[in-house]
Protein backbone atom coordinates (compact mmCIF):
# COMPACT_ATOMS: atom_id res chain seq x y z
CA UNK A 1 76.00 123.57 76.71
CA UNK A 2 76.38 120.42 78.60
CA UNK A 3 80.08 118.84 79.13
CA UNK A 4 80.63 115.72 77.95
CA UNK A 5 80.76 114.11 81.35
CA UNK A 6 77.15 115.71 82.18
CA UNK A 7 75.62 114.14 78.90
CA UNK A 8 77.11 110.48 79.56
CA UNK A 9 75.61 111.62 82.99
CA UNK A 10 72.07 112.02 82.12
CA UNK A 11 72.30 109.51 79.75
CA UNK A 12 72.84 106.69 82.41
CA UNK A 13 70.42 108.66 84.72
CA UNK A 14 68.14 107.96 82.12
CA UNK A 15 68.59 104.52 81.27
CA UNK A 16 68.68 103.97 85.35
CA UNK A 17 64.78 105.49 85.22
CA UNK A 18 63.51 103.31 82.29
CA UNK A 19 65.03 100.01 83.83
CA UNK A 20 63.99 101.12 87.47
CA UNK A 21 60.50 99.94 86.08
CA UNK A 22 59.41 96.82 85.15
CA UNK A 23 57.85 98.00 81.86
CA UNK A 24 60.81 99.43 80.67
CA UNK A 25 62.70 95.87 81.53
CA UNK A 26 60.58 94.10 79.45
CA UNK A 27 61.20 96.32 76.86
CA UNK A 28 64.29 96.60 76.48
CA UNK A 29 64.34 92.93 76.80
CA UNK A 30 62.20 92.19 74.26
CA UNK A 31 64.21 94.31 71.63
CA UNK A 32 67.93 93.06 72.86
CA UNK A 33 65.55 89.35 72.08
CA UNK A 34 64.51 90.80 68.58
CA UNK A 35 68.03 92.10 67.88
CA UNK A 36 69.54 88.96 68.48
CA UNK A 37 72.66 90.55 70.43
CA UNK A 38 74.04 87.50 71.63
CA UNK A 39 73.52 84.88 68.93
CA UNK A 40 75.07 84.57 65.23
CA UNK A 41 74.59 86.63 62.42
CA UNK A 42 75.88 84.74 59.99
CA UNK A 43 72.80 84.20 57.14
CA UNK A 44 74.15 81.46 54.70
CA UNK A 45 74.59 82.11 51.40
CA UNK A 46 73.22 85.64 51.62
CA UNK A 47 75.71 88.77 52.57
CA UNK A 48 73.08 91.28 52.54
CA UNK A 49 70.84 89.41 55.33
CA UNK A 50 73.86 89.23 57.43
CA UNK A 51 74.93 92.46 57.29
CA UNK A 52 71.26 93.42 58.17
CA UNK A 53 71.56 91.16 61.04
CA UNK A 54 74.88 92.10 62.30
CA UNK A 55 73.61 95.79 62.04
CA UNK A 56 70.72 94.31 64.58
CA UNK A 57 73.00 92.49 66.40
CA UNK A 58 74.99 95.15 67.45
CA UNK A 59 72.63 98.01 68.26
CA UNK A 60 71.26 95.13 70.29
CA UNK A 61 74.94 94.75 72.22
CA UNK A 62 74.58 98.46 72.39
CA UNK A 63 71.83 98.53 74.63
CA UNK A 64 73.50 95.48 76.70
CA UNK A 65 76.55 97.47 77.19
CA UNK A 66 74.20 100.29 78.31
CA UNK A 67 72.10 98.47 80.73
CA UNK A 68 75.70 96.84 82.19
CA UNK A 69 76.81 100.23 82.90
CA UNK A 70 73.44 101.94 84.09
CA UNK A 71 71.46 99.11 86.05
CA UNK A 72 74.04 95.88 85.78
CA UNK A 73 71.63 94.18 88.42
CA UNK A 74 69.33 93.76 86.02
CA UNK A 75 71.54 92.58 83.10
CA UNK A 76 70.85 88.45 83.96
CA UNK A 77 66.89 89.22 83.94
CA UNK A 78 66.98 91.22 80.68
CA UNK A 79 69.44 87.95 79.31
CA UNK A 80 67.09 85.35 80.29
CA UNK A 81 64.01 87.23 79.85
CA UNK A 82 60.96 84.44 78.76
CA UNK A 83 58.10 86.03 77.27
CA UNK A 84 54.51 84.88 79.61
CA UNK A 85 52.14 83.59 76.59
């Protein structure tokens, strides 16, 4: 069985191979966008819709704090990413 250090390991080695292509950018940026990791939560008047949202929201910082530790060059891209339509 794997140590601990050798998962976290492969775990960045992976992440490093999905954003080393530009498909797997745009993926990820597209759900950090749909997760709405850096804006508000908050859903007025109704708890349950911003719990669901936080819940979003943070599996959507998740992935940020991922990418910042795997790729962090391509952090501002995934950020700022502006879907071509």
């Amino acid at each position: 069985m794997p140590s601990n250090e050798q998962q976290r390991q492969q775990e960045m080695d992976d992440w490093r191979e999905v954003l080393a292509l530009a498909a797997g950018r745009r993926v990820m940026a597209r759900l950090v966008g749909v997760a709405n990791a850096l804006g508000a939560s908050y859903a007025p008047g109704d708890s349950l819709a911003t719990a669901h949202n936080e819940g979003l929201r943070r599996m959507g910082l998740h992935m940020l704090t991922h990418i910042q530790d795997a790729a962090p060059e391509h952090l501002a891209a995934i950020i700022t990413f502006k879907e071509d339509r």
